[in-house]
C-alpha atoms as a PDB file:
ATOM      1  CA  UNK A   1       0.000   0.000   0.000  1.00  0.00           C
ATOM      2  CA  UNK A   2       0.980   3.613  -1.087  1.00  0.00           C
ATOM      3  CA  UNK A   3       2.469   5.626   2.246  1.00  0.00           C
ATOM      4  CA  UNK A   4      -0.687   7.852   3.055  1.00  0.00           C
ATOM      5  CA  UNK A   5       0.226  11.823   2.161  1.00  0.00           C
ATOM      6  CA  UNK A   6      -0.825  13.921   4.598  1.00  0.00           C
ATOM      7  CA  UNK A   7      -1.619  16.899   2.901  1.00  0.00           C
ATOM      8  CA  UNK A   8      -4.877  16.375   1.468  1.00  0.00           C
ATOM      9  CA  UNK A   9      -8.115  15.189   2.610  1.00  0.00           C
ATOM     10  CA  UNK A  10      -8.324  11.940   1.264  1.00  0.00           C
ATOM     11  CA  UNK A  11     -11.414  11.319  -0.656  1.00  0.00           C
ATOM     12  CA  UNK A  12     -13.259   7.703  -0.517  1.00  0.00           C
ATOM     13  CA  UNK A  13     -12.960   5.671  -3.863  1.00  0.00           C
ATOM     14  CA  UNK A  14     -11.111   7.728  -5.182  1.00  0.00           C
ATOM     15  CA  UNK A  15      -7.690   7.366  -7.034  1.00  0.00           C
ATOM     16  CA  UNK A  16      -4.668   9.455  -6.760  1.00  0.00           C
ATOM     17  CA  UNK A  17      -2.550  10.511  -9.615  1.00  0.00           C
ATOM     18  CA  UNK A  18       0.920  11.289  -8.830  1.00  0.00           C
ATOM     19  CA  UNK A  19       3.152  13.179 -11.176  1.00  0.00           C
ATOM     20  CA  UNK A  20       6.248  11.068 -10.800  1.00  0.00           C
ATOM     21  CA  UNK A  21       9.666  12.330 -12.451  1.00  0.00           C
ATOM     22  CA  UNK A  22      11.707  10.155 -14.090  1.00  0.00           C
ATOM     23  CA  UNK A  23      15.984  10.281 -14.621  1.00  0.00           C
ATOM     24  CA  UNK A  24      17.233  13.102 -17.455  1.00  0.00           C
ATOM     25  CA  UNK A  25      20.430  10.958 -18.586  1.00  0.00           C
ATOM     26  CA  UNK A  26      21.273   8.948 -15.702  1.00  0.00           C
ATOM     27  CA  UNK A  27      19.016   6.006 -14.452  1.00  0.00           C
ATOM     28  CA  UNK A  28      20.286   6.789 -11.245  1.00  0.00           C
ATOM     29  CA  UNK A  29      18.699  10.254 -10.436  1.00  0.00           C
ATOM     30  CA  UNK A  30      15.380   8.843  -8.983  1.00  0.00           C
ATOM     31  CA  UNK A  31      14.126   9.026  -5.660  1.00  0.00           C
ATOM     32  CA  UNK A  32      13.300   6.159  -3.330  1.00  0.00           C
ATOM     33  CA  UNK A  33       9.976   7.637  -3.125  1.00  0.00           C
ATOM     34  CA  UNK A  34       9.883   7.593  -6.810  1.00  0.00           C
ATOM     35  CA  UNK A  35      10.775   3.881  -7.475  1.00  0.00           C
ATOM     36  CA  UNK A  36       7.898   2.802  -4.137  1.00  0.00           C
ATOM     37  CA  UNK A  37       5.380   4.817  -6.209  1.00  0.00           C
ATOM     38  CA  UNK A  38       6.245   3.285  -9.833  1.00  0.00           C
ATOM     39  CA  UNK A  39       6.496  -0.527  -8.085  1.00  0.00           C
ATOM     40  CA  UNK A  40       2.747   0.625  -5.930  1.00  0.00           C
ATOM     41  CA  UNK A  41       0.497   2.064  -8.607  1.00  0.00           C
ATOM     42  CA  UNK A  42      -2.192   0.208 -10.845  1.00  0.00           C
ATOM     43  CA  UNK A  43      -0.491   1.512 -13.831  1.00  0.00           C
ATOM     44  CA  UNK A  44       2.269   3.907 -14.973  1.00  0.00           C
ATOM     45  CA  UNK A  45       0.592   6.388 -18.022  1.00  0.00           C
ATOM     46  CA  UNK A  46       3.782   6.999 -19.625  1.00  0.00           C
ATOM     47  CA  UNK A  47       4.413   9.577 -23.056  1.00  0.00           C
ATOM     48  CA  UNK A  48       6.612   6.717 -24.724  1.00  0.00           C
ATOM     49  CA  UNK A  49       6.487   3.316 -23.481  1.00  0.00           C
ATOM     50  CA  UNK A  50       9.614   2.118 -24.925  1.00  0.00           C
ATOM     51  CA  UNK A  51      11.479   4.788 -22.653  1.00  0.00           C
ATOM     52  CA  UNK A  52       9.578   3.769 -19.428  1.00  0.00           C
ATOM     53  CA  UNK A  53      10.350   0.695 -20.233  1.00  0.00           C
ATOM     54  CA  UNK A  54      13.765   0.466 -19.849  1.00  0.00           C
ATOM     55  CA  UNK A  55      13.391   2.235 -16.997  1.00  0.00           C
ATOM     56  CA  UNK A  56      10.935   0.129 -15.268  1.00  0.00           C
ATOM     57  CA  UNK A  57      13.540  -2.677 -16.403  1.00  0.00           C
ATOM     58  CA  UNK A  58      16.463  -1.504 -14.605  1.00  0.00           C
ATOM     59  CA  UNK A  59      14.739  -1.317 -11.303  1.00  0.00           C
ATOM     60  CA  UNK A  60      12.651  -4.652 -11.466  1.00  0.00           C
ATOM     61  CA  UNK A  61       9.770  -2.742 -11.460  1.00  0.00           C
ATOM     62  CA  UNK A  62       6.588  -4.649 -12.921  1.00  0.00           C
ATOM     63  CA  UNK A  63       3.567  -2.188 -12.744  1.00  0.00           C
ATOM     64  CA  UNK A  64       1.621  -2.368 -16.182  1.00  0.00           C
ATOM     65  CA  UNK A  65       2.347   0.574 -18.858  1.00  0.00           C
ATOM     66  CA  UNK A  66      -0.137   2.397 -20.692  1.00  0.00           C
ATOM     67  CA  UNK A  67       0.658   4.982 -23.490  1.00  0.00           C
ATOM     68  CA  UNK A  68      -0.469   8.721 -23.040  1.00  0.00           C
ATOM     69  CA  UNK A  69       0.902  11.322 -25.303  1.00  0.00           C
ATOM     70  CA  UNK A  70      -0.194  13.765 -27.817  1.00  0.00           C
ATOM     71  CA  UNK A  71      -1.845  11.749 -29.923  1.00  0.00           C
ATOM     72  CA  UNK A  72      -3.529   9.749 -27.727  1.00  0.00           C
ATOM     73  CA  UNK A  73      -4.219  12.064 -24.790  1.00  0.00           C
ATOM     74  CA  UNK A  74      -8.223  12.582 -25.486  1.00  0.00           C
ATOM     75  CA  UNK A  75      -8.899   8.766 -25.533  1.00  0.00           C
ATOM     76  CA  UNK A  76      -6.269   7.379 -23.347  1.00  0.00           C
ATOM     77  CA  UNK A  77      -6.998  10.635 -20.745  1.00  0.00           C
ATOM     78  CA  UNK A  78     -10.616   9.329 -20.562  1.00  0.00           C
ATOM     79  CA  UNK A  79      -9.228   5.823 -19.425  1.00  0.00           C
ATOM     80  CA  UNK A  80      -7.111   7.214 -16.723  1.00  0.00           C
ATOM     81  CA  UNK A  81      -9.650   9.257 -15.268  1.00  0.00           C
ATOM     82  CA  UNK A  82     -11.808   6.293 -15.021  1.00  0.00           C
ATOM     83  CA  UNK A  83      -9.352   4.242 -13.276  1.00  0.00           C
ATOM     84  CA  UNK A  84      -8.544   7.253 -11.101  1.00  0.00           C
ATOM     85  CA  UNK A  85     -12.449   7.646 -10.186  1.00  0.00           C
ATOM     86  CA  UNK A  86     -12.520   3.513  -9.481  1.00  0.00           C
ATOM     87  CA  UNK A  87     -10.049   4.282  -6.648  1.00  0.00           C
ATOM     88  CA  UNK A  88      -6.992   2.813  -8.958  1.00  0.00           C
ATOM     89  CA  UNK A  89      -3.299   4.550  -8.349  1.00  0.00           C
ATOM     90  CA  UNK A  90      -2.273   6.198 -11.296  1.00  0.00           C
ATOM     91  CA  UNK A  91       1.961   7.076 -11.968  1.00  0.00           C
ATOM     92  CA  UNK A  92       2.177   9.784 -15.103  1.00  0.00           C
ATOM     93  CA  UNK A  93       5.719  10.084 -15.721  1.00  0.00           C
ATOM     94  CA  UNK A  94       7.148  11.999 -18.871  1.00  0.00           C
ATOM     95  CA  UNK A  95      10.067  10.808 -21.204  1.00  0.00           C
ATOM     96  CA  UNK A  96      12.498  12.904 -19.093  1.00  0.00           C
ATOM     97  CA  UNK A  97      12.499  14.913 -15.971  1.00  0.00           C
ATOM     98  CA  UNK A  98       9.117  16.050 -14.656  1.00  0.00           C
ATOM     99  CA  UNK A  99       5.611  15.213 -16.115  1.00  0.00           C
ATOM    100  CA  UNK A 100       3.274  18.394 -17.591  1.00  0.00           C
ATOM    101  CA  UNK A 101       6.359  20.271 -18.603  1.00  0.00           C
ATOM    102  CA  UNK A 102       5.926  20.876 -22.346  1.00  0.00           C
ATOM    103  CA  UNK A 103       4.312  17.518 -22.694  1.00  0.00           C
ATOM    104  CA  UNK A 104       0.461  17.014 -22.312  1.00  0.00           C
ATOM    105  CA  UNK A 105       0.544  15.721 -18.701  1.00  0.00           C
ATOM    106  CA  UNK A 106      -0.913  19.145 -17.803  1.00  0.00           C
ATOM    107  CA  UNK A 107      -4.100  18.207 -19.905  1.00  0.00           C
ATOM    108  CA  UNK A 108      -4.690  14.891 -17.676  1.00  0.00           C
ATOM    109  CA  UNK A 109      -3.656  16.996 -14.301  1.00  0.00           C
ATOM    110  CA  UNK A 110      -6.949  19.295 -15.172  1.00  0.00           C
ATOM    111  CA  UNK A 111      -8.443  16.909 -15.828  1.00  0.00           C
ATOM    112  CA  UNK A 112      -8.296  14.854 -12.942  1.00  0.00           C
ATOM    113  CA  UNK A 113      -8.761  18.655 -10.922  1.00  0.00           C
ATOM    114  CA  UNK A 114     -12.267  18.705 -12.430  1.00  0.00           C
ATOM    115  CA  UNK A 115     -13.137  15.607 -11.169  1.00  0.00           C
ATOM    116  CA  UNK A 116     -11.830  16.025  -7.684  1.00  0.00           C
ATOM    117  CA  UNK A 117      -9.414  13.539  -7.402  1.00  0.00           C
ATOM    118  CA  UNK A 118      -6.211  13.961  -6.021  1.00  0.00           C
ATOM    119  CA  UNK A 119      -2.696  14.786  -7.613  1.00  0.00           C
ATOM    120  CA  UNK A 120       0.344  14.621  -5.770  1.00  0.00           C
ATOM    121  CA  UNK A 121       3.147  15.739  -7.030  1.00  0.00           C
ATOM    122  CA  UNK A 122       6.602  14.151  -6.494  1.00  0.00           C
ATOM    123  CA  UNK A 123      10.008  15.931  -5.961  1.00  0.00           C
ATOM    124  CA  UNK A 124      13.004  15.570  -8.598  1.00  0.00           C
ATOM    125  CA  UNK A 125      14.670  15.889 -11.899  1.00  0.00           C
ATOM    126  CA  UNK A 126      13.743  19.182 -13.616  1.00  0.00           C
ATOM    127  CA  UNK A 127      16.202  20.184 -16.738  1.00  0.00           C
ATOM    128  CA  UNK A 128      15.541  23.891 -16.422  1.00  0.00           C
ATOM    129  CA  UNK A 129      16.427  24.357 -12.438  1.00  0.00           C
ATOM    130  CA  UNK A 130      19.538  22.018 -12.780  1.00  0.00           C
ATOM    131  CA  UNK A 131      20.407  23.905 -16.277  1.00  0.00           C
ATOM    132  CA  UNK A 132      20.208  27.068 -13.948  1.00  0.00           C
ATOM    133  CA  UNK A 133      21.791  25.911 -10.799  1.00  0.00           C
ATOM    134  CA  UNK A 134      25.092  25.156 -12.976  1.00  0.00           C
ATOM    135  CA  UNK A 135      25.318  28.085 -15.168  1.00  0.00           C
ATOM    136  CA  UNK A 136      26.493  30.701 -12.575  1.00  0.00           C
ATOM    137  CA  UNK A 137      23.933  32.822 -13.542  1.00  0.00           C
ATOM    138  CA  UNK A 138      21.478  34.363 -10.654  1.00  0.00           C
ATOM    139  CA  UNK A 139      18.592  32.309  -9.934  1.00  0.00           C
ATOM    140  CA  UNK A 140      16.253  35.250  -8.428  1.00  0.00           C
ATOM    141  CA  UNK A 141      14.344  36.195 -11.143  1.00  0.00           C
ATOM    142  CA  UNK A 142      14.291  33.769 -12.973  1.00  0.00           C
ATOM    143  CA  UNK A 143      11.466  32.544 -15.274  1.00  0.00           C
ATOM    144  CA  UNK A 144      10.508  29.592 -17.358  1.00  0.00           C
ATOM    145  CA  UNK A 145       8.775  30.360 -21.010  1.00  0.00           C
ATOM    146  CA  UNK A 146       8.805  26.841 -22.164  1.00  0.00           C
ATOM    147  CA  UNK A 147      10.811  25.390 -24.744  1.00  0.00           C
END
């Protein structure tokens, strides 16, 4: 069973989608709390399979893939929110670094908003902030317009 997170009000029968980052470059920059999540949900919704894959490969992790990317966000979205509102676990993960950032994860977060169920968000690989953090440059402002 998923570790309960304590800062919503959890909702009966209902799912929880976390937004789970995956590695940019190195299998190795994951969180523990990433790899319990992947291994614990119903499903992992992942932009490209074959990239998940390996991952899930690499860490003996067996949790059943699903494809969700632009061209198959409207249907496959409408499958995930279903699961989600059966009370199922859902992991969306991205090809690299953290899910909704210019990829359609964002589209599945609203989504799942509008329907009350819960996202969580997990901690970890972002290219922009660890771009930033190793340039030199000041990091207050600093803003993000997408790629």
């Amino acid at each position: 069973m998923i570790s309960k997170q304590r800062s919503y009000v959890e909702q009966e029968n209902r799912g929880i989608l976390y937004l789970v980052p995956t590695p940019i470059g190195n299998l190795e920059d994951i969180t523990f709390r990433a790899l319990r999540i992947l291994k614990e949900s119903s499903v992992i919704a992942a932009e490209d399979t074959r990239n998940t894959r390996k991952l899930c490969h690499y860490y003996d992790i067996h949790t059943p893939l699903m494809s969700y990317h632009e061209h198959n966000k409207e249907a496959s979205g409408r499958q995930i929110i279903e699961r989600l509102k059966q009370g199922e676990q859902v992991a969306l993960v991205s090809d690299a670094g953290m899910p909704t950032i210019s990829d359609p994860g964002y589209e599945l977060v609203r989504a799942a908003v509008a329907e009350k169920i819960p996202v969580v968000p997990l901690p970890g690989a972002n290219a922009a902030l660890t771009a930033l953090i190793a340039s030199g440059l000041p990091t207050q402002p600093f803003y993000f317009l997408g790629f």
